[in-house]
PDB file of N, CA and C in Angstrom:
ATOM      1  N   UNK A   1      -9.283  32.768 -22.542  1.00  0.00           N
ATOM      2  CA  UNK A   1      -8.959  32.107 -21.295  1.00  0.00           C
ATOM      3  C   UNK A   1      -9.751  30.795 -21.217  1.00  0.00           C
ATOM      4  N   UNK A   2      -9.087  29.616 -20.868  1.00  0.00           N
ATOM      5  CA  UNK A   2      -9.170  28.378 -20.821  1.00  0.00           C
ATOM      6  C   UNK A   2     -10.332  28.225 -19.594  1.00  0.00           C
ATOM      7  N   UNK A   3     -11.657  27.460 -19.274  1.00  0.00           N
ATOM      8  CA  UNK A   3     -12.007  27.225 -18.369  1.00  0.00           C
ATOM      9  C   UNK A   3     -11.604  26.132 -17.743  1.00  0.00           C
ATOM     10  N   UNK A   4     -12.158  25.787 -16.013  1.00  0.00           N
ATOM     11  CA  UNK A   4     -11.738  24.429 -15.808  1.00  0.00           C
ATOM     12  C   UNK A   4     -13.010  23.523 -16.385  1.00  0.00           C
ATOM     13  N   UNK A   5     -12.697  22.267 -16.608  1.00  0.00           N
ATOM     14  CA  UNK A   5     -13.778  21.026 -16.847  1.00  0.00           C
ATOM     15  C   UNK A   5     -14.728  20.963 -15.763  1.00  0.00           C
ATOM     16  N   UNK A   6     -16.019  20.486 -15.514  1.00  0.00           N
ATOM     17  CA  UNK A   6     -16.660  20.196 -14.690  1.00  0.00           C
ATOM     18  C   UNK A   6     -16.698  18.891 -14.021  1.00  0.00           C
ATOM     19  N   UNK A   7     -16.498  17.873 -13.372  1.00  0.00           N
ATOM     20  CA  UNK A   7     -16.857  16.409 -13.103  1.00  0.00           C
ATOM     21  C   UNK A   7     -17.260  15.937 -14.092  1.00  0.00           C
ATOM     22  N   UNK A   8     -18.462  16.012 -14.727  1.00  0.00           N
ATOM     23  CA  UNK A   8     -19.321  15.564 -15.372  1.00  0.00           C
ATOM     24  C   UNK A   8     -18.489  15.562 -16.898  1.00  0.00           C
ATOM     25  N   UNK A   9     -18.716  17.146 -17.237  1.00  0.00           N
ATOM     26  CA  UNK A   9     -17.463  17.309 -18.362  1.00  0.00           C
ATOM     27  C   UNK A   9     -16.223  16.277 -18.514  1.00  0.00           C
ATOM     28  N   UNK A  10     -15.193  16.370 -17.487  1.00  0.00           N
ATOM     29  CA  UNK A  10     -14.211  15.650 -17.553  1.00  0.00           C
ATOM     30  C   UNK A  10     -14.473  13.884 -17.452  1.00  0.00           C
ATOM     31  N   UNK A  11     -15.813  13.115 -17.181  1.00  0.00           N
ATOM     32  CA  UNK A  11     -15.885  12.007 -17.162  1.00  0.00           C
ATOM     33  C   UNK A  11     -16.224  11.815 -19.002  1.00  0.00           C
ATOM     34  N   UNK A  12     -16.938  12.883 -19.230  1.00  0.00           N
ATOM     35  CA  UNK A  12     -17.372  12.827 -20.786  1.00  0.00           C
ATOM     36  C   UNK A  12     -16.366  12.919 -21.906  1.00  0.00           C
ATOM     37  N   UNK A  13     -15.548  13.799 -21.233  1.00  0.00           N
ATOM     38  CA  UNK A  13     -13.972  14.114 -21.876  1.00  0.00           C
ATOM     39  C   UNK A  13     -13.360  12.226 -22.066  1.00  0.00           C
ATOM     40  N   UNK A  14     -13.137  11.753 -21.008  1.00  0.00           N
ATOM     41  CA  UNK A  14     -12.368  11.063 -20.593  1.00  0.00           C
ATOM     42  C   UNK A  14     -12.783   9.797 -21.495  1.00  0.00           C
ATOM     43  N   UNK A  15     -14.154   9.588 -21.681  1.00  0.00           N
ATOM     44  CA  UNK A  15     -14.749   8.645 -22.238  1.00  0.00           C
ATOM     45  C   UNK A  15     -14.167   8.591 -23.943  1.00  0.00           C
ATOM     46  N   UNK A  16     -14.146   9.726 -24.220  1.00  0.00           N
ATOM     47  CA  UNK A  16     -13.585  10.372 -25.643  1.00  0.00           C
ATOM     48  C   UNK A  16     -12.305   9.992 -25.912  1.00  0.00           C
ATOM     49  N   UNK A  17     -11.504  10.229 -24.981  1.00  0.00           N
ATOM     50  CA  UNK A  17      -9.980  10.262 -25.200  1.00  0.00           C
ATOM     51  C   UNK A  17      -9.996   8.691 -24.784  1.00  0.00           C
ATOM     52  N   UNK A  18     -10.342   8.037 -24.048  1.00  0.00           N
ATOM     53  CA  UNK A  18     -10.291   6.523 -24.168  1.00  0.00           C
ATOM     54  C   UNK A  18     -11.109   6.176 -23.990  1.00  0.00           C
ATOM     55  N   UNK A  19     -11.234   5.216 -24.954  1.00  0.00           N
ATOM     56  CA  UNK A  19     -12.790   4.620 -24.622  1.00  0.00           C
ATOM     57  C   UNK A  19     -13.089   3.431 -24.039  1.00  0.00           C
ATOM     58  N   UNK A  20     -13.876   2.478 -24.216  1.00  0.00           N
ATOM     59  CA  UNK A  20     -14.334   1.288 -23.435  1.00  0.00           C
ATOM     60  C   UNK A  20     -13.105   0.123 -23.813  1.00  0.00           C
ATOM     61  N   UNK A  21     -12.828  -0.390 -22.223  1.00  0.00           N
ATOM     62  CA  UNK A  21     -12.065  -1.079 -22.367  1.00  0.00           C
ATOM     63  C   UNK A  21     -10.996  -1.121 -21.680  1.00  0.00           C
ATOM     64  N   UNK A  22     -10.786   0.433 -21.440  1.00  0.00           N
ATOM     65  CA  UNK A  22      -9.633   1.496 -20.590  1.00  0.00           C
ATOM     66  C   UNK A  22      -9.539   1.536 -19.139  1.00  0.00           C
ATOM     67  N   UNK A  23      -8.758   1.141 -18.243  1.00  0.00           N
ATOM     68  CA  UNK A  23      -8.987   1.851 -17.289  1.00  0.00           C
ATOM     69  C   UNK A  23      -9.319   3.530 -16.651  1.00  0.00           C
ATOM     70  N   UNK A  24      -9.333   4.075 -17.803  1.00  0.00           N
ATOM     71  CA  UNK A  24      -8.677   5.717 -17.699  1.00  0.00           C
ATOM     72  C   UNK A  24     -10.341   6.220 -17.759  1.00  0.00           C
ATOM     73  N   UNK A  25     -11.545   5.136 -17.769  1.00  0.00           N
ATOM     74  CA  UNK A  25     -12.852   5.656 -18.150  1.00  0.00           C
ATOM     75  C   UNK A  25     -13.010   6.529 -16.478  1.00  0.00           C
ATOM     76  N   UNK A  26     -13.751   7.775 -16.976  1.00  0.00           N
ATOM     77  CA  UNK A  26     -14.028   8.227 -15.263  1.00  0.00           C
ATOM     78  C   UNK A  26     -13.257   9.190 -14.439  1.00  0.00           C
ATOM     79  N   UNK A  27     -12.031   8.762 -15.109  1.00  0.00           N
ATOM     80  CA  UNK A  27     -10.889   9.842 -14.250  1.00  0.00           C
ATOM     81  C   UNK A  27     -10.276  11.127 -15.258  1.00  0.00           C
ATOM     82  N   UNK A  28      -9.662  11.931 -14.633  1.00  0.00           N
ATOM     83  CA  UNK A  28      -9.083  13.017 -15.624  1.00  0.00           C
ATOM     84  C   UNK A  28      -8.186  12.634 -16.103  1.00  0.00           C
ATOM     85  N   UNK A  29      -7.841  12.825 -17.375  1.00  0.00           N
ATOM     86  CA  UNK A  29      -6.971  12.521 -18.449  1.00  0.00           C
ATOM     87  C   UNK A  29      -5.613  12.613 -17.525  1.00  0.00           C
ATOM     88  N   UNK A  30      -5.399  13.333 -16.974  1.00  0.00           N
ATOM     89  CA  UNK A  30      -3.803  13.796 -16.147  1.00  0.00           C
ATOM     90  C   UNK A  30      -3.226  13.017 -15.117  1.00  0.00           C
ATOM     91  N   UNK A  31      -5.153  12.201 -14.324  1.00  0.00           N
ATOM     92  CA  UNK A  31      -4.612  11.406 -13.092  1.00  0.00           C
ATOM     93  C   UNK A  31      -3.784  10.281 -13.851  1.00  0.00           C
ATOM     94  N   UNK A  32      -2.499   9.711 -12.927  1.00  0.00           N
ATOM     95  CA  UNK A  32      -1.919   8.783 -13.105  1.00  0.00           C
ATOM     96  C   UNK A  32      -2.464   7.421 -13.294  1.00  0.00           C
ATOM     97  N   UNK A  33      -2.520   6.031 -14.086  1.00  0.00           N
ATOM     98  CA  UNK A  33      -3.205   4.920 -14.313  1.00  0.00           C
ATOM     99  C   UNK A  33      -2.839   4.524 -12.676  1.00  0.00           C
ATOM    100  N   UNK A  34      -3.826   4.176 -11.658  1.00  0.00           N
ATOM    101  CA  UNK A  34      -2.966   3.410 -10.276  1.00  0.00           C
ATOM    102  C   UNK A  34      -2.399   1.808 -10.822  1.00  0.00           C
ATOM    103  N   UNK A  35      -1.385   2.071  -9.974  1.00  0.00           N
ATOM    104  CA  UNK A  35      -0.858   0.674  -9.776  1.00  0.00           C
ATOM    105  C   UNK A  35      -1.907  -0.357  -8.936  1.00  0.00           C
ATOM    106  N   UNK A  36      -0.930  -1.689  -9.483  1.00  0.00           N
ATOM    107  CA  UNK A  36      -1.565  -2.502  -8.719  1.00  0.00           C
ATOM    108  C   UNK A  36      -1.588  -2.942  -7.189  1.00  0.00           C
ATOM    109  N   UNK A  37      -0.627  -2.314  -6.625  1.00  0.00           N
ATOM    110  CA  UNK A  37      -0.794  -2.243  -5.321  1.00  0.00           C
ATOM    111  C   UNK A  37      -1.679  -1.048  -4.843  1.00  0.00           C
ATOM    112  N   UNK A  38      -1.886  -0.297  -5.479  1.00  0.00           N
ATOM    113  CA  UNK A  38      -2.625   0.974  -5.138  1.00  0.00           C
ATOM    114  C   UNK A  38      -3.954   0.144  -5.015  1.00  0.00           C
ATOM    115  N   UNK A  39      -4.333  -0.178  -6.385  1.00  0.00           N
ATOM    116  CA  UNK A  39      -5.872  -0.894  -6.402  1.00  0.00           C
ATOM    117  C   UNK A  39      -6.071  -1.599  -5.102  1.00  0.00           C
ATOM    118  N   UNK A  40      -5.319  -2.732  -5.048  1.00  0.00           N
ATOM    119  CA  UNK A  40      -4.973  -3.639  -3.884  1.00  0.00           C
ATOM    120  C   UNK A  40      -5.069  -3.409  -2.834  1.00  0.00           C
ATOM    121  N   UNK A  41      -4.928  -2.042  -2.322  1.00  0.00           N
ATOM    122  CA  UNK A  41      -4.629  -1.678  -1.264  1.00  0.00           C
ATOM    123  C   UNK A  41      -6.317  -0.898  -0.393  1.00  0.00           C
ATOM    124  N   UNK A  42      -7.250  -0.505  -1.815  1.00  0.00           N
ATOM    125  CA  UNK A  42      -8.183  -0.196  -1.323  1.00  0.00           C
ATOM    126  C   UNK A  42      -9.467  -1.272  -0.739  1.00  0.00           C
ATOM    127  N   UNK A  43      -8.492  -2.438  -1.010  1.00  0.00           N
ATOM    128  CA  UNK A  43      -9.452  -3.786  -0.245  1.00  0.00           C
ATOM    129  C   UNK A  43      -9.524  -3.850   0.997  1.00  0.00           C
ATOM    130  N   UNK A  44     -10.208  -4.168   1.641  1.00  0.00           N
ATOM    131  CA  UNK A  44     -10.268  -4.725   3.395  1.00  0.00           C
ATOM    132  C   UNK A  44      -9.654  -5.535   4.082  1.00  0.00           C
ATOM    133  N   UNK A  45      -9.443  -6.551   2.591  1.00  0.00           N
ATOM    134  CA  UNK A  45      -9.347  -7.614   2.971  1.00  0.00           C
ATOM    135  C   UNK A  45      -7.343  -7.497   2.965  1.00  0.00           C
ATOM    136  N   UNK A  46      -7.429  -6.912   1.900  1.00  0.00           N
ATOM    137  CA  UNK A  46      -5.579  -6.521   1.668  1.00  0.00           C
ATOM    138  C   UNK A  46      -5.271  -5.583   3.056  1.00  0.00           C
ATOM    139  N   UNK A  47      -5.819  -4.806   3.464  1.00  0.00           N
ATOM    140  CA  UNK A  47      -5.434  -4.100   4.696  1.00  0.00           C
ATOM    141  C   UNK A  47      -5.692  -4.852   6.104  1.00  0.00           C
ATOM    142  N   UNK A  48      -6.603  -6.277   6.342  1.00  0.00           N
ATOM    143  CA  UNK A  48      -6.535  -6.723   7.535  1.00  0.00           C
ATOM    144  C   UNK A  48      -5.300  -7.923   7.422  1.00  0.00           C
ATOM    145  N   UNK A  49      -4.816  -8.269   5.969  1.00  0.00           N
ATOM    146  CA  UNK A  49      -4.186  -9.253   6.089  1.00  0.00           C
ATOM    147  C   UNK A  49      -2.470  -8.441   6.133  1.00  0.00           C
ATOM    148  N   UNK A  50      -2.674  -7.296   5.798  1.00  0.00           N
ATOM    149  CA  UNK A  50      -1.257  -6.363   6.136  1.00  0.00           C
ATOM    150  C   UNK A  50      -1.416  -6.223   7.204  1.00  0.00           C
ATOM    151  N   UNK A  51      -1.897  -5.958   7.995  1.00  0.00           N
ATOM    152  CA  UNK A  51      -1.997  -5.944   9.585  1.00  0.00           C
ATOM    153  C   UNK A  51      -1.325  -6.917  10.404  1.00  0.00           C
ATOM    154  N   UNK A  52      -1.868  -7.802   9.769  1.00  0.00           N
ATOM    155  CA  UNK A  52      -1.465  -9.087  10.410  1.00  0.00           C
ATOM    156  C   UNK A  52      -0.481  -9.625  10.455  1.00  0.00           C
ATOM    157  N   UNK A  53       0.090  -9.546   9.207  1.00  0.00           N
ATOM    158  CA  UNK A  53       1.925  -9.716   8.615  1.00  0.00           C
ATOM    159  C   UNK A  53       2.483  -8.627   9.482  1.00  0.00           C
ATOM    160  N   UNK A  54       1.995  -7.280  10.144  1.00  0.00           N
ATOM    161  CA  UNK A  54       2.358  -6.535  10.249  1.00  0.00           C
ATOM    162  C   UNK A  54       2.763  -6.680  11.962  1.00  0.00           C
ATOM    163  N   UNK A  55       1.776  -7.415  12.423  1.00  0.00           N
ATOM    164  CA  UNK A  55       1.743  -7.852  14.212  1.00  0.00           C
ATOM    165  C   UNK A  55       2.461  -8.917  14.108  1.00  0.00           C
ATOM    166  N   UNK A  56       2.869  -9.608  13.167  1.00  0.00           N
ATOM    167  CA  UNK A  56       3.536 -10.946  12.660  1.00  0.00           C
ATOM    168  C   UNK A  56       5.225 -10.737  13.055  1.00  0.00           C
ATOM    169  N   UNK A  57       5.597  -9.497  11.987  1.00  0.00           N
ATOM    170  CA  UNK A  57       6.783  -8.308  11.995  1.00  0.00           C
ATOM    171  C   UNK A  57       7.133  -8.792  13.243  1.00  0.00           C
ATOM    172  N   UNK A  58       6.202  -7.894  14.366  1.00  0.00           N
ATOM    173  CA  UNK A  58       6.609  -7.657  15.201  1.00  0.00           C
ATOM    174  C   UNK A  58       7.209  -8.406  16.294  1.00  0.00           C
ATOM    175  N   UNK A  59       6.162  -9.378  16.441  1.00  0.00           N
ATOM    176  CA  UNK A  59       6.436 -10.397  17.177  1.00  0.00           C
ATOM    177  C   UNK A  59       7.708 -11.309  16.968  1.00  0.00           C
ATOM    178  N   UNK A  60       8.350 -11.312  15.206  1.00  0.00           N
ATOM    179  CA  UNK A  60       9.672 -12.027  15.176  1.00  0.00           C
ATOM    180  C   UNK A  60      10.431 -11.227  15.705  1.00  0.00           C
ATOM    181  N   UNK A  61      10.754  -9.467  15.805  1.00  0.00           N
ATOM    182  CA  UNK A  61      11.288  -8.687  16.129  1.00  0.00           C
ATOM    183  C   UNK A  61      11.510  -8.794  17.424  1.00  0.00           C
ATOM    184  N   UNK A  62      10.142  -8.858  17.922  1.00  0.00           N
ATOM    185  CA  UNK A  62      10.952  -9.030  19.479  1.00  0.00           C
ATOM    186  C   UNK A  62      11.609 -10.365  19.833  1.00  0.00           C
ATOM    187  N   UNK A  63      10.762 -11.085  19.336  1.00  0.00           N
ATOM    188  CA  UNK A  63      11.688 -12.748  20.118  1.00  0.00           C
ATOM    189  C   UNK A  63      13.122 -12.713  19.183  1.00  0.00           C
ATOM    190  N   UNK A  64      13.612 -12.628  17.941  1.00  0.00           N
ATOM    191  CA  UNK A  64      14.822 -12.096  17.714  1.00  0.00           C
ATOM    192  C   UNK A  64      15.713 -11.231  18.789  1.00  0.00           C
ATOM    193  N   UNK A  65      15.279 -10.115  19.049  1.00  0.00           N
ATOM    194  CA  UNK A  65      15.904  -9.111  20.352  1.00  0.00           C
ATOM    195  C   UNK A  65      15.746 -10.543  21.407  1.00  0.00           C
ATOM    196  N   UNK A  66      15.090 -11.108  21.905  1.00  0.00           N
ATOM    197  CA  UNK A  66      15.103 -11.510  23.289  1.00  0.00           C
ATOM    198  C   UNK A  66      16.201 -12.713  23.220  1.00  0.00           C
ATOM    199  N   UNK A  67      16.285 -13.347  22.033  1.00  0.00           N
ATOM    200  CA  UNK A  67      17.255 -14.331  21.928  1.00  0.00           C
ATOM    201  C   UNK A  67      18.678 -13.889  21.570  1.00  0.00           C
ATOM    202  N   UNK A  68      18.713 -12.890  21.588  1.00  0.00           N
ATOM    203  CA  UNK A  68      20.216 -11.699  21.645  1.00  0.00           C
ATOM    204  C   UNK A  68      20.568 -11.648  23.038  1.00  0.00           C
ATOM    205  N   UNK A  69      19.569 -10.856  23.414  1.00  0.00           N
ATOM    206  CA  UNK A  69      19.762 -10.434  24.848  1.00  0.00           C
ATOM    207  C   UNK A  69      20.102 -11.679  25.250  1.00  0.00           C
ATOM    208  N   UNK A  70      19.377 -12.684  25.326  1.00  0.00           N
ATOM    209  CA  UNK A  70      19.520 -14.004  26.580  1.00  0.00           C
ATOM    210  C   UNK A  70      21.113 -14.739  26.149  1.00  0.00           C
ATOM    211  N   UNK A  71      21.203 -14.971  25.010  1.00  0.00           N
ATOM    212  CA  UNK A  71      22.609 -15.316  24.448  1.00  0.00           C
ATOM    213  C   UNK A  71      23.723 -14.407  24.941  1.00  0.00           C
ATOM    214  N   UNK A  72      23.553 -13.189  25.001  1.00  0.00           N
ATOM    215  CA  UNK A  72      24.581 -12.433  25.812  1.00  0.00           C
ATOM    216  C   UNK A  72      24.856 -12.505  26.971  1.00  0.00           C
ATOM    217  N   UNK A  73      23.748 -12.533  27.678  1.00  0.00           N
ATOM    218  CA  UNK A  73      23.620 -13.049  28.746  1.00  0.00           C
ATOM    219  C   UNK A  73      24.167 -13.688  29.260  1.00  0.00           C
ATOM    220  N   UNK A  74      24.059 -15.078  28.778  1.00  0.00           N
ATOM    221  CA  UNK A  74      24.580 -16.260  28.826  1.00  0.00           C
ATOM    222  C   UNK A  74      26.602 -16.282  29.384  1.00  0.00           C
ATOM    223  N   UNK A  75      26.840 -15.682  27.802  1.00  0.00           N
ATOM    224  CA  UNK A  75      28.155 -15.554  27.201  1.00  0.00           C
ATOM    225  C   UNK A  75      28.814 -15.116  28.699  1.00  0.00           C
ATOM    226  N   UNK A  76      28.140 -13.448  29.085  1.00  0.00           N
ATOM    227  CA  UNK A  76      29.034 -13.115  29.893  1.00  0.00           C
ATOM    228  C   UNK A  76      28.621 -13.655  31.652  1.00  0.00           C
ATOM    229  N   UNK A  77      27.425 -14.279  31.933  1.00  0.00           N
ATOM    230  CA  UNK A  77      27.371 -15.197  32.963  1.00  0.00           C
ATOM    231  C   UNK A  77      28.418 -16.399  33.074  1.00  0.00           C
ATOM    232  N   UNK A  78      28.801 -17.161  31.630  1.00  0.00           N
ATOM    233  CA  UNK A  78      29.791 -18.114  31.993  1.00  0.00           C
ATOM    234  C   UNK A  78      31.184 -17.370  32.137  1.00  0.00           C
ATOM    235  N   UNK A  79      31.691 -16.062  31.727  1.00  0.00           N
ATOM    236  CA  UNK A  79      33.037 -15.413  31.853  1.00  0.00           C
ATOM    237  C   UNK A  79      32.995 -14.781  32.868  1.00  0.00           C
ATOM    238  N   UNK A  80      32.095 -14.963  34.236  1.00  0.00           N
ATOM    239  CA  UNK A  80      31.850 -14.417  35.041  1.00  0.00           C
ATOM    240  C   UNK A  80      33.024 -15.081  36.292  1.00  0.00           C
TER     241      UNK A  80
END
């Protein structure tokens, strides 16, 4: 019967199966390589500036809707 690896084990493992140079140093052979938005994403600086695009979103969203509404508005005020 197979044991599991320990932390320590599996960083030592890992060093073996790839070595310097690798991103794969450190992690278990099985975890997936992250993407680059993954990496990206554990920045501060990438998450306050998504925020911001994100309150950005919003704000075209609504003034889009409000210039609907008021244009309709409009339309059926003059067929009035």
């Amino acid at each position: 019967m197979r044991r599991e690896l320990t932390d320590t084990e599996q960083f030592l493992q890992s060093m073996v199966d790839h070595p310097v140079g690798t991103s794969y140093i450190g992690r278990h052979w099985s975890e997936p390589e992250p993407t680059p938005l993954e990496i990206a994403q554990e920045s501060r600086t990438f998450r306050v500036v998504e925020y911001i695009f994100g309150a950005l979103a919003v704000a075209a969203m609504m003034i889009i809707v409000y210039m609907v509404f008021r244009a309709l508005f409009l339309v059926v005020m003059s067929l009035w």
